[in-house]
N, C-alpha and C. Protein backbone atom coordinates (compact mmCIF):
# COMPACT_ATOMS: atom_id res chain seq x y z
N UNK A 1 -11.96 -9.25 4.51
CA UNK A 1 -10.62 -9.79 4.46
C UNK A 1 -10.35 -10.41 3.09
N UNK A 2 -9.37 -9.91 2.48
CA UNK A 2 -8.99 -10.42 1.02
C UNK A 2 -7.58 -11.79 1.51
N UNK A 3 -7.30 -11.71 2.36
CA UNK A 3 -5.98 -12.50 2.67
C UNK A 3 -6.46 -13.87 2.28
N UNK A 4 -7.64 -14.81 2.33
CA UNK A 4 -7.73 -16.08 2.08
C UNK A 4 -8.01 -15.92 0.15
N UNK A 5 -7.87 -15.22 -0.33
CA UNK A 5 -8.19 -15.11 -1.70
C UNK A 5 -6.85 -14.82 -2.37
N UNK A 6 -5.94 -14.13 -1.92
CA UNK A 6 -4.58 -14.15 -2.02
C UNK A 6 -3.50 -15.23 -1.57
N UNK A 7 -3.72 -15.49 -0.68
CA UNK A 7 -2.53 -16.77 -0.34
C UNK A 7 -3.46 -18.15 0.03
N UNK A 8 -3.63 -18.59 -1.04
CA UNK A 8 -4.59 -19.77 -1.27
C UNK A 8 -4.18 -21.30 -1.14
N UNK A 9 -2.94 -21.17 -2.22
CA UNK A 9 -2.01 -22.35 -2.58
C UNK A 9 -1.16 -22.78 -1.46
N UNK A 10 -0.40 -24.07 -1.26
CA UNK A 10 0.36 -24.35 -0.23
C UNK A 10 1.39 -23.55 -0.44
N UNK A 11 1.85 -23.62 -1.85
CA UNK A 11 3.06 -22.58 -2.14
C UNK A 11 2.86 -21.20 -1.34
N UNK A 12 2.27 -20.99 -1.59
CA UNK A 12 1.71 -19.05 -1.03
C UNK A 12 2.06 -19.08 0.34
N UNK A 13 1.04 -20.12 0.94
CA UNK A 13 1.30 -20.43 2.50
C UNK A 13 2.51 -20.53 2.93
N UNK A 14 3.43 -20.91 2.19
CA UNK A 14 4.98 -21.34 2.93
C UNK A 14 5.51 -20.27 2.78
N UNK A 15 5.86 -19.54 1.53
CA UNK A 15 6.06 -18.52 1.15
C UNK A 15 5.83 -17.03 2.24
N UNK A 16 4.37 -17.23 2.85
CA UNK A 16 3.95 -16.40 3.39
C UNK A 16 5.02 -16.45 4.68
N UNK A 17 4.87 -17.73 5.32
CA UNK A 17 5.30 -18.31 6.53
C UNK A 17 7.30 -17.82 6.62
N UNK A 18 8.00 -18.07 5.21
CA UNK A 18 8.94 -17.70 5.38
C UNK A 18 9.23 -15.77 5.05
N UNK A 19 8.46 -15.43 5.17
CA UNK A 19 8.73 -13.95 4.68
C UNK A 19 8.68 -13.35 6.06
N UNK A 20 7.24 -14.10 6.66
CA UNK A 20 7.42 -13.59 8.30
C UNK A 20 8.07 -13.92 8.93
N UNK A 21 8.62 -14.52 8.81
CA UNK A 21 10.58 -14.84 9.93
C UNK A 21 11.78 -15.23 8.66
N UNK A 22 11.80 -13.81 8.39
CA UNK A 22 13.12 -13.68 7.63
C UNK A 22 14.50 -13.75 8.40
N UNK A 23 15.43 -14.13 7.79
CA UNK A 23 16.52 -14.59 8.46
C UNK A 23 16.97 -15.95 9.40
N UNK A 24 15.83 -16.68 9.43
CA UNK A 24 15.62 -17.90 10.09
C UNK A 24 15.34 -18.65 9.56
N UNK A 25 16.12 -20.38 9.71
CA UNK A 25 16.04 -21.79 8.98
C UNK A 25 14.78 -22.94 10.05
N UNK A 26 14.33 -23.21 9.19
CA UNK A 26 13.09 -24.29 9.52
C UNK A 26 13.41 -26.01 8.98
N UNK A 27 13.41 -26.50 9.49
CA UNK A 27 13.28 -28.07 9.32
C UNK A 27 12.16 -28.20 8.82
N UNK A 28 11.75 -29.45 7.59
CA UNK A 28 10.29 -29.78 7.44
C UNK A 28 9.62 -29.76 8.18
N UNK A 29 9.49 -30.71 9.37
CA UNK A 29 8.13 -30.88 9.91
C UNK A 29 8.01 -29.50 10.87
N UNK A 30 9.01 -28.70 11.09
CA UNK A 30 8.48 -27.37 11.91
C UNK A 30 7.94 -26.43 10.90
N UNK A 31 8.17 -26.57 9.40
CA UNK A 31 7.47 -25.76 8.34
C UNK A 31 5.91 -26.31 8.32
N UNK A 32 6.31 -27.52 8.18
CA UNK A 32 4.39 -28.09 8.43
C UNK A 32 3.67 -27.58 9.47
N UNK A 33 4.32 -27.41 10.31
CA UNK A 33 3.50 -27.62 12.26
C UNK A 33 2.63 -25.99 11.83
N UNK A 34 4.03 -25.05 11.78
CA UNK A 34 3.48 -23.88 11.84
C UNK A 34 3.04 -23.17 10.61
N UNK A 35 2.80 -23.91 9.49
CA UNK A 35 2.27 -23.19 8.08
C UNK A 35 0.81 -24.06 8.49
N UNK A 36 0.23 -24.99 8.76
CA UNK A 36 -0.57 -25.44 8.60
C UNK A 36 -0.79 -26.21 7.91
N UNK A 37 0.39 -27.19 7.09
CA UNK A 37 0.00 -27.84 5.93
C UNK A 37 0.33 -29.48 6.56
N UNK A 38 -0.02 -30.55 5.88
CA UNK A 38 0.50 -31.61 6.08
C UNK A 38 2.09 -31.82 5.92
N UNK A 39 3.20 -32.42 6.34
CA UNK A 39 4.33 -33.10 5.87
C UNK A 39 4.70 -33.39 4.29
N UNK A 40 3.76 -34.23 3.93
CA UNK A 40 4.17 -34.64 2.35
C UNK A 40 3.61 -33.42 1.42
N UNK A 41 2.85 -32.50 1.70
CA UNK A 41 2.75 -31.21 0.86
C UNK A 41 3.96 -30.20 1.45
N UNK A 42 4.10 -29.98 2.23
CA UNK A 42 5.53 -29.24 3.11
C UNK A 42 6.73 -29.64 2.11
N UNK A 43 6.48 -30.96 2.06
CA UNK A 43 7.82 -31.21 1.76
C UNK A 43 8.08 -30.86 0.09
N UNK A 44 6.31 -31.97 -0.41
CA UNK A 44 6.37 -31.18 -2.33
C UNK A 44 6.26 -29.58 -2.53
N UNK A 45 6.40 -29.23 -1.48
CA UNK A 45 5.81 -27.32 -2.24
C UNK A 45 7.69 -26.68 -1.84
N UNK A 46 8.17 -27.54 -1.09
CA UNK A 46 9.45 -26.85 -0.31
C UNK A 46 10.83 -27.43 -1.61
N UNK A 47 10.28 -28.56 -2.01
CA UNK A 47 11.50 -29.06 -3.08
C UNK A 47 11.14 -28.13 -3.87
N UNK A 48 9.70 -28.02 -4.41
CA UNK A 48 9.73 -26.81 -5.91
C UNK A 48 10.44 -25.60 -5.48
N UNK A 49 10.16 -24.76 -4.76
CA UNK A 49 10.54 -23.69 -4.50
C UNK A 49 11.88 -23.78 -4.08
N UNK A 50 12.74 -24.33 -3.65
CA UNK A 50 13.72 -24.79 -4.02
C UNK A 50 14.33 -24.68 -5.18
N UNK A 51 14.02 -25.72 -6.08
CA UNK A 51 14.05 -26.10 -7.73
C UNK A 51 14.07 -24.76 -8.19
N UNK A 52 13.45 -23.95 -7.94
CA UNK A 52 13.37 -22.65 -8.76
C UNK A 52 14.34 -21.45 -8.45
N UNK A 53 14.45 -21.99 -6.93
CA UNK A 53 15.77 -20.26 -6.37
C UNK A 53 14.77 -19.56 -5.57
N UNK A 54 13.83 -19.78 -5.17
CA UNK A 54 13.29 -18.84 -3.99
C UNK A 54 13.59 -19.50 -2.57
N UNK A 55 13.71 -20.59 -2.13
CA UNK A 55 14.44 -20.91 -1.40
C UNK A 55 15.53 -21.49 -0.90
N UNK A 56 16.36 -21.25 0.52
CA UNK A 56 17.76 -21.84 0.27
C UNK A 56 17.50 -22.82 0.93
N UNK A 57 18.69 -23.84 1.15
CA UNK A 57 18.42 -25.36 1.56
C UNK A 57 19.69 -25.72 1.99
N UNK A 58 20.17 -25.99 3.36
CA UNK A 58 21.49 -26.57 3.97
C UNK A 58 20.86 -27.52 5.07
N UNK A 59 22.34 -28.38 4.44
CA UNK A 59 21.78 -29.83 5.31
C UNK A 59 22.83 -29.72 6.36
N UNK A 60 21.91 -30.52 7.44
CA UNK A 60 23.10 -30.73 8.96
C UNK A 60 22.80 -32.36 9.28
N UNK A 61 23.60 -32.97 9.07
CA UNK A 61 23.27 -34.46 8.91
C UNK A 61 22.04 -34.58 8.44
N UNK A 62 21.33 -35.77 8.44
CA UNK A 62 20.51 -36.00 8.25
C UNK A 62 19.14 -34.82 7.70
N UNK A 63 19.26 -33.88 8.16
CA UNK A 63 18.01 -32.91 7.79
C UNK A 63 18.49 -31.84 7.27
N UNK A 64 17.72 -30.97 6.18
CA UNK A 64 17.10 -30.08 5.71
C UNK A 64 17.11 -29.20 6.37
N UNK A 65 17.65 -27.83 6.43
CA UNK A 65 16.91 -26.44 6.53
C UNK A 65 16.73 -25.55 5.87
N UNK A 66 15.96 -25.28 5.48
CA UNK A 66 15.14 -24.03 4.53
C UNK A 66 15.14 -22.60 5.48
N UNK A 67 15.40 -21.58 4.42
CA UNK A 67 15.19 -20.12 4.86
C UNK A 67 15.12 -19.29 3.68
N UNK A 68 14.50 -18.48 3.31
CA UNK A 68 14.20 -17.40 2.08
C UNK A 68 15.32 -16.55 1.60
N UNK A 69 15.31 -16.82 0.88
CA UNK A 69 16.56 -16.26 -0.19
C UNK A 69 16.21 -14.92 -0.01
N UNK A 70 16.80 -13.59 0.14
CA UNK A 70 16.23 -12.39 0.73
C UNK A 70 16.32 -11.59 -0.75
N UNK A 71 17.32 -11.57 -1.26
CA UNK A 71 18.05 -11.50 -2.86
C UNK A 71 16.93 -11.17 -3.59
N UNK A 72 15.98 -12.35 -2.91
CA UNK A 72 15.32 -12.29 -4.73
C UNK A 72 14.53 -10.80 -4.93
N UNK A 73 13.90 -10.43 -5.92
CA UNK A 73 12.81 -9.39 -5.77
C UNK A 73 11.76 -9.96 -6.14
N UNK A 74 11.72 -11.18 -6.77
CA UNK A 74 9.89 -11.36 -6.27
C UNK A 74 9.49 -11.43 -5.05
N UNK A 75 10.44 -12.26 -4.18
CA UNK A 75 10.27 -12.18 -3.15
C UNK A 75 9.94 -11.01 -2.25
N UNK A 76 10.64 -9.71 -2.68
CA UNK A 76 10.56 -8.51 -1.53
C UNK A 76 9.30 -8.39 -2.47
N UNK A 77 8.77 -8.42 -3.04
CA UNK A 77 7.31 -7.73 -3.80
C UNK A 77 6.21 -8.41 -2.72
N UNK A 78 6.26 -9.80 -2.68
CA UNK A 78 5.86 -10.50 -2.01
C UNK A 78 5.72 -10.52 -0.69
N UNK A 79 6.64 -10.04 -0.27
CA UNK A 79 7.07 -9.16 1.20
C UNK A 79 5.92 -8.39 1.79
N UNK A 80 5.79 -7.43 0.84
CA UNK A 80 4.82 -6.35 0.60
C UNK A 80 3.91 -6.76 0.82
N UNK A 81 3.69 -7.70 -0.42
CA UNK A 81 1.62 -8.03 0.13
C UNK A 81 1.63 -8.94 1.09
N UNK A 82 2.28 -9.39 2.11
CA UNK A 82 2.05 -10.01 2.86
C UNK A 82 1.60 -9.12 4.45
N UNK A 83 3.12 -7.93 4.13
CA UNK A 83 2.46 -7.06 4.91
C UNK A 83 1.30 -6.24 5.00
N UNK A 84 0.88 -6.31 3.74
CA UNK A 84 -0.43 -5.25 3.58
C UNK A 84 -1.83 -6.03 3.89
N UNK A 85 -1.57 -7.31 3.81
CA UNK A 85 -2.65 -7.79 4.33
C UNK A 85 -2.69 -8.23 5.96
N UNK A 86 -1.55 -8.57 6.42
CA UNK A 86 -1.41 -8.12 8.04
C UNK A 86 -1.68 -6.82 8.98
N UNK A 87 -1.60 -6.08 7.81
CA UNK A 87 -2.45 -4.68 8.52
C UNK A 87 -4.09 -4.62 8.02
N UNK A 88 -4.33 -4.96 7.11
CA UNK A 88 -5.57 -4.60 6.45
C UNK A 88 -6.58 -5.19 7.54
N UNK A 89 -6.58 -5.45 8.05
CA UNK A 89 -7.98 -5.10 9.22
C UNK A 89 -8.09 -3.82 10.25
N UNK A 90 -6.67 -3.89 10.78
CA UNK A 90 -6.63 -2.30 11.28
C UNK A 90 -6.83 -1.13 10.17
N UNK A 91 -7.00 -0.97 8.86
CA UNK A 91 -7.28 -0.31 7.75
C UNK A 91 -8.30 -0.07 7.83
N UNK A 92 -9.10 -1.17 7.61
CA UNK A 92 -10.41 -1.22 7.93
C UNK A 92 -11.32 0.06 8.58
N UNK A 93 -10.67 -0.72 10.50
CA UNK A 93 -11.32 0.11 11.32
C UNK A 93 -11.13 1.13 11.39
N UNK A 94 -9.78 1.76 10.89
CA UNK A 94 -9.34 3.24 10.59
C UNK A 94 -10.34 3.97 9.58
N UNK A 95 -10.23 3.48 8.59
CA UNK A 95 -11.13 4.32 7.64
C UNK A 95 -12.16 4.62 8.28
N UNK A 96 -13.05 4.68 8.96
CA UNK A 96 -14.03 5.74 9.14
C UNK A 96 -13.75 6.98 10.04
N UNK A 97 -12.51 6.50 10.64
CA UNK A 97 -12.21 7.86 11.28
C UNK A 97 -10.62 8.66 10.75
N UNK A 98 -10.44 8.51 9.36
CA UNK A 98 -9.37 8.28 8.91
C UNK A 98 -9.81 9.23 7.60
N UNK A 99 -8.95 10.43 7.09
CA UNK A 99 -8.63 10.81 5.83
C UNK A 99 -7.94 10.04 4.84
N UNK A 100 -7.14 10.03 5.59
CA UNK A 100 -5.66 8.80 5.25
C UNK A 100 -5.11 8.51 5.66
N UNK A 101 -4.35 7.10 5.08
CA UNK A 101 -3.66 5.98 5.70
C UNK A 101 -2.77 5.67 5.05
N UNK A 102 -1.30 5.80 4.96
CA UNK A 102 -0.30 5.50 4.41
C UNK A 102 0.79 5.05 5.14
N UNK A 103 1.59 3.39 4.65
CA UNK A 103 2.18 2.55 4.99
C UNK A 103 3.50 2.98 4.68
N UNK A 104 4.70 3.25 5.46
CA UNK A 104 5.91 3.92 4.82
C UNK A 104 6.78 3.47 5.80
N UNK A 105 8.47 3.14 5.29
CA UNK A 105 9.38 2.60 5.75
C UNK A 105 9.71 1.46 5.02
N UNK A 106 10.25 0.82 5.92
CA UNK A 106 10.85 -0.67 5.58
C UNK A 106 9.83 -1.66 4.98
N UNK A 107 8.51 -1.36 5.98
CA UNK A 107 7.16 -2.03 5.51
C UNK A 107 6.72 -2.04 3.97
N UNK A 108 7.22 -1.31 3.67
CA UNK A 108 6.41 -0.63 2.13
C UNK A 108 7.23 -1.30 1.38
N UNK A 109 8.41 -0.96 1.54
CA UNK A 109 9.38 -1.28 0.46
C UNK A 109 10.28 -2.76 0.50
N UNK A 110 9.15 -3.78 1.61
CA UNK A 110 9.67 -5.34 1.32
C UNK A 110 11.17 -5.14 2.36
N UNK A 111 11.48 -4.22 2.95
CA UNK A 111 13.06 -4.51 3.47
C UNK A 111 13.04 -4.80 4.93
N UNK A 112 11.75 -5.18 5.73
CA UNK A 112 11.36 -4.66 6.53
C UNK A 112 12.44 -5.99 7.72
N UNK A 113 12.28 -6.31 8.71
CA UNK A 113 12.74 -7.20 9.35
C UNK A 113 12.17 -8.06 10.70
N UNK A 114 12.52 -9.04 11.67
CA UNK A 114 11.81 -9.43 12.49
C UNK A 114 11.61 -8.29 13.68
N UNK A 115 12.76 -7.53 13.30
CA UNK A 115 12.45 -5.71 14.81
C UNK A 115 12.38 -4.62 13.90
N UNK A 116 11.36 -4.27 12.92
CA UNK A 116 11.14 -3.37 12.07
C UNK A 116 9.44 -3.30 12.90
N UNK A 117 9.57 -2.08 12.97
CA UNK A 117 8.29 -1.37 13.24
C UNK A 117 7.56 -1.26 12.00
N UNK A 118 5.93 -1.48 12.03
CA UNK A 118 5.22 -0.94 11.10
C UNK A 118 4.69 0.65 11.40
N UNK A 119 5.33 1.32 10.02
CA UNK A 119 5.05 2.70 10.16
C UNK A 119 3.84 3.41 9.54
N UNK A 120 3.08 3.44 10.04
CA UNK A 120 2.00 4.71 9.49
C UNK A 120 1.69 5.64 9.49
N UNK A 121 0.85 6.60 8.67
CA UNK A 121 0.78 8.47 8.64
C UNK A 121 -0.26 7.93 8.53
N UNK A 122 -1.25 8.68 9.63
CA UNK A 122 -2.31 9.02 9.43
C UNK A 122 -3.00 10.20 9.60
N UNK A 123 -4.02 10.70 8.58
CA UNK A 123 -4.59 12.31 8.32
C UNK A 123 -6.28 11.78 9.65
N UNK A 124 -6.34 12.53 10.11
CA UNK A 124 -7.51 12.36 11.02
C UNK A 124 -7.56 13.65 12.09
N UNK A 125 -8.66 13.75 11.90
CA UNK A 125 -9.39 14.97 12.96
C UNK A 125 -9.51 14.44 14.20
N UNK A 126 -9.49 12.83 14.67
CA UNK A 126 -9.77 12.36 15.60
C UNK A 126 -8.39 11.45 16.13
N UNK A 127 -7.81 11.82 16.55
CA UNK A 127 -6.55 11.55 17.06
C UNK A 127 -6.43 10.42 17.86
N UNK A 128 -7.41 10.74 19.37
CA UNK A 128 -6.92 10.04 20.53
C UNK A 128 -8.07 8.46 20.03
N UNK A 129 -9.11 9.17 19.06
CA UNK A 129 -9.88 7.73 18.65
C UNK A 129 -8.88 6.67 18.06
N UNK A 130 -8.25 7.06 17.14
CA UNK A 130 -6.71 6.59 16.14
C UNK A 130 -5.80 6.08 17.32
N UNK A 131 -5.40 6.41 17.68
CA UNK A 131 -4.46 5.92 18.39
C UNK A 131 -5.05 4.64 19.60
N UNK A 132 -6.25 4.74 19.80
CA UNK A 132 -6.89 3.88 20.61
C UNK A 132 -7.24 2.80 20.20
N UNK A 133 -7.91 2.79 18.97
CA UNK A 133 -7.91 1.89 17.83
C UNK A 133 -6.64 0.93 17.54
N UNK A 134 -5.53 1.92 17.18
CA UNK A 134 -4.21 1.39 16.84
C UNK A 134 -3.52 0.64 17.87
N UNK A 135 -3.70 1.55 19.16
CA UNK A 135 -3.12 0.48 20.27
C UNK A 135 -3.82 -0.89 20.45
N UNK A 136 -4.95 -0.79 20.38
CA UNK A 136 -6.64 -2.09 20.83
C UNK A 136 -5.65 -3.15 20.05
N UNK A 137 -5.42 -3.05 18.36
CA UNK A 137 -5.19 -3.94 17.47
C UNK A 137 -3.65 -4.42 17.89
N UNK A 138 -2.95 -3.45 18.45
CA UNK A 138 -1.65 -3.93 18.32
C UNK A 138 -1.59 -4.92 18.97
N UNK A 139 -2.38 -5.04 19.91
CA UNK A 139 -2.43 -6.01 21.15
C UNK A 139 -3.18 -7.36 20.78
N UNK A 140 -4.06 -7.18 20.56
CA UNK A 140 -4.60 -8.26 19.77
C UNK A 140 -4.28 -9.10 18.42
N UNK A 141 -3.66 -7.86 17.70
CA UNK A 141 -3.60 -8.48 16.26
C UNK A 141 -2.17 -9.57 16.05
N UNK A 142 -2.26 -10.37 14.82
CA UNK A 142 -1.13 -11.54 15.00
C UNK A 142 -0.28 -10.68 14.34
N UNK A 143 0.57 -9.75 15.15
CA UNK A 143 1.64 -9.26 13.97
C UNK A 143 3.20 -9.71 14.08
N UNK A 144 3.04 -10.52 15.02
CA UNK A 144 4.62 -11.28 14.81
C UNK A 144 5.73 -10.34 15.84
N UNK A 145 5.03 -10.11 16.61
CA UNK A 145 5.88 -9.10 17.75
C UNK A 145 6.14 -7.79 16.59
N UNK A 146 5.78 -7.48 16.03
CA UNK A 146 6.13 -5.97 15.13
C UNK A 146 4.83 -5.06 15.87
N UNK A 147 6.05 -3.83 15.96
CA UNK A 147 5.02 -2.90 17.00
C UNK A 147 4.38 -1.77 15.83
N UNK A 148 3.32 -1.45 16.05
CA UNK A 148 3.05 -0.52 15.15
C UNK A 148 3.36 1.34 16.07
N UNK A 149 3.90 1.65 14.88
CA UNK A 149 4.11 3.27 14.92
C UNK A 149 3.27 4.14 14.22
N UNK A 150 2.36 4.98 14.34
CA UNK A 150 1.24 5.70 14.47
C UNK A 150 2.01 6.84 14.35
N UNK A 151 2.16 8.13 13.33
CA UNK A 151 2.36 8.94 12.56
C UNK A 151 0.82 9.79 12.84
N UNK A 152 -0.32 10.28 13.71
CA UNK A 152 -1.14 10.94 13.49
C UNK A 152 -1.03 12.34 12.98
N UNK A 153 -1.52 12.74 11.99
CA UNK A 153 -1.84 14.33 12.19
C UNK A 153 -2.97 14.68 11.61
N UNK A 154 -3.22 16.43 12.17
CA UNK A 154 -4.86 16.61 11.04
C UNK A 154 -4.79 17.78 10.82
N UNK A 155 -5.79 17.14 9.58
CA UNK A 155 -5.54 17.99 7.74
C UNK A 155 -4.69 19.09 8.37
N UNK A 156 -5.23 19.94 9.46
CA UNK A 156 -4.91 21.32 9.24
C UNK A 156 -3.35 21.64 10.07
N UNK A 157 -2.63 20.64 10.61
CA UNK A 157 -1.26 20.83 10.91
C UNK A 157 -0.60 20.36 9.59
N UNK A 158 -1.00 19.53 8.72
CA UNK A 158 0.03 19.36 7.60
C UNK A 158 0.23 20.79 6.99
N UNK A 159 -1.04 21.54 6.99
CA UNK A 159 -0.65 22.87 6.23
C UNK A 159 1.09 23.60 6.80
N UNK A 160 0.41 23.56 8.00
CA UNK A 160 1.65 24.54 8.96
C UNK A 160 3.19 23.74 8.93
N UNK A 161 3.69 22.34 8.23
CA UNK A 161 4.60 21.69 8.52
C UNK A 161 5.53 22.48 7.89
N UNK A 162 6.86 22.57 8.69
CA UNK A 162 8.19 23.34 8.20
C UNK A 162 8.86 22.62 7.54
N UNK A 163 10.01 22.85 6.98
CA UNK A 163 11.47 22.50 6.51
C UNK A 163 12.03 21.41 7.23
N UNK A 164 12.13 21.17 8.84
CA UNK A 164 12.31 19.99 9.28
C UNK A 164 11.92 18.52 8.89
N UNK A 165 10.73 18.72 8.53
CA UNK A 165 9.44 17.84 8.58
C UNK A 165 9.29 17.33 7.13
N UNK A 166 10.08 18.09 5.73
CA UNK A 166 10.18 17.69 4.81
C UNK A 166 10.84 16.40 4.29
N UNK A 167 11.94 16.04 5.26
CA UNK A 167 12.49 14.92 4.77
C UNK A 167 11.20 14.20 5.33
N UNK A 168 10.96 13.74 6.03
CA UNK A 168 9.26 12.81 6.50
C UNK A 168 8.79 13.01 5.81
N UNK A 169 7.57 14.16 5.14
CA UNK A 169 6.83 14.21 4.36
C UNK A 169 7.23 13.49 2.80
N UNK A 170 8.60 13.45 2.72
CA UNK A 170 9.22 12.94 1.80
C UNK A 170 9.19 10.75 1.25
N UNK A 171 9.39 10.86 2.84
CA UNK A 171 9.32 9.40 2.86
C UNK A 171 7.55 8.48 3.06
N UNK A 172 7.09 9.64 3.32
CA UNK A 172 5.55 9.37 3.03
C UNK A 172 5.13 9.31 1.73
N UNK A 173 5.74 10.24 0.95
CA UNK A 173 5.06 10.29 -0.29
C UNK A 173 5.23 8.86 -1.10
N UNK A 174 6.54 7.81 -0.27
CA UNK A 174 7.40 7.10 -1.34
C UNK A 174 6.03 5.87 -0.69
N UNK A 175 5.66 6.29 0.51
CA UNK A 175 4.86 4.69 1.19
C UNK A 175 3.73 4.46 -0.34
N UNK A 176 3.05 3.13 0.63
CA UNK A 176 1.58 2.96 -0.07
C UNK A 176 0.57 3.29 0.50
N UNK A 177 -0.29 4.26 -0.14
CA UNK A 177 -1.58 4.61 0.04
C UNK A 177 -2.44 3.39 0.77
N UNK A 178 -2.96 3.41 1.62
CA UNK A 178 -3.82 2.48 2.02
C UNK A 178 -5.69 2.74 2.14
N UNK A 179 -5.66 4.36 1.86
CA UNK A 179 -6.67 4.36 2.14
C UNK A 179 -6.80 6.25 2.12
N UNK A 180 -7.63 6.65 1.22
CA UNK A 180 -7.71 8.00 1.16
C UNK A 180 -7.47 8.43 -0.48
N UNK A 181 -7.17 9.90 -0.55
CA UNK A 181 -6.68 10.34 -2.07
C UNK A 181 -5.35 9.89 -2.09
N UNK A 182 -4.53 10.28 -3.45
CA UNK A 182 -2.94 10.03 -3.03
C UNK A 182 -2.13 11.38 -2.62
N UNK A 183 -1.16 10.72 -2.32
CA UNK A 183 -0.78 12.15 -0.98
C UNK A 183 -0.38 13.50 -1.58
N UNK A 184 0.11 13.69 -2.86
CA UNK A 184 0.42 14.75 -3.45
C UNK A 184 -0.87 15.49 -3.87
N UNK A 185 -2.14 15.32 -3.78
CA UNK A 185 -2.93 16.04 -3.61
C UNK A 185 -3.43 17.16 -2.97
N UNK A 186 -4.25 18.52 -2.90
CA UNK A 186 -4.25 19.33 -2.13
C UNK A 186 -4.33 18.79 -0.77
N UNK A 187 -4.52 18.12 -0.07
CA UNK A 187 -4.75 17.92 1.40
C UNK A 187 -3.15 18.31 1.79
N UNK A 188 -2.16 17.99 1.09
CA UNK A 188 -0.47 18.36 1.69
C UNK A 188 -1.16 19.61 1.09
C-alpha cells in the first residue's frame, strides 16, 4: 500500500476527505470527526486551504461550511490519485490473474461523482476468478458506496472485436493503465 506515503499531511487528509464527498458542505468538527484529525489542526489546515482557493467557505450563523471547489484542476488531478489508490489493493490481487488492468471513465479523468461507478477493462484468461475477486472486494472494500464495473475480456476476443465496440475500445485507450503493457500494443 503506497496510500500512507502519499496522503501524509493533515492538508492531504482533508483534501482527500473532501474529494470523496464531492458536492457536500462539512462543519469543522464533522471535518475533524471523520478525517481523523484533531479540531485545532481541522481548523489550521481548513483556513489555509481556504486562503489559497481550494476550498469554499459559507457561513450560516454562527458556523462555517466548507466544500471543494470542483473548478479547480489541481484538484481534479488530485481526484485521480485519490481514486487510484482506493482501488490499488484490488490491483494488487488482480495482477496475478490479470494481463491488464485499466481504469476508464469518470474515474480516470477526476470527473467522477458520489453515483459514478468505478470502471475497469480487464485482459484475463480467467474470468469467473476476476470477477470473484472483484465482487469479494467490492463488498468489503471502503469505496464510499461506488460500485465497481468489471469490463472482463481475453486476449483472444479483443482480436475478434467489431466496429460497435470501437467507440469502448476508444475510451479505454484514454483510461490509466494500472497494470500490464500500454494498451496500444499488440495485445489490441
Amino acid at each position: 500500500m503506497i496510500s500512507p506515503y502519499l496522503i501524509s499531511t493533515n492538508y492531504q487528509k482533508i483534501l482527500r476527505f473532501f474529494v470523496l464527498y464531492p458536492g457536500q458542505s462539512f462543519y469543522e468538527r464533522e471535518i475533524a470527526r471523520k478525517a481523523g484529525l484533531s479540531p485545532s489542526s481541522t481548523h489550521y489546515v481548513l483556513t489555509g486551504l481556504y486562503r489559497v482557493g481550494l476550498i469554499d467557505r459559507k457561513q450560516n450563523g454562527r458556523m462555517y461550511f466548507y466544500s471543494i471547489d470542483r473548478s479547480n484542476p489541481y484538484l481534479k488531478e488530485f481526484r485521480v490519485l485519490v481514486n487510484l489508490l482506493l482501488i490499488e489493493p484490488l490491483v494488487e490481487r488482480l495482477k496475478k490473474l490479470s494481463q491488464k488492468i485499466v481504469l476508464f471513465g469518470s474515474w480516470a479523468e477526476g470527473d467522477d461523482s458520489e453515483d459514478s461507478d468505478i470502471d475497469l477493462f480487464i485482459i484475463s484468461s480467467e474470468k469467473e476468478k476476476v470477477l470473484f475477486v472483484v465482487n469479494k472486494f467490492s463488498y468489503s472494500a471502503k469505496l464510499y458506496n461506488r460500485k465497481i464495473q468489471p469490463v472482463i475480456s481475453r486476449p483472444e476476443e479483443l482480436l475478434k472485436k467489431d466496429r460497435k465496440n470501437k467507440v469502448f475500445l476508444e475510451q479505454v485507450e484514454k483510461g490509466k493503465v494500472l497494470w500490464g503493457r500500454e494498451i496500444n500494443e499488440d495485445i489490441l
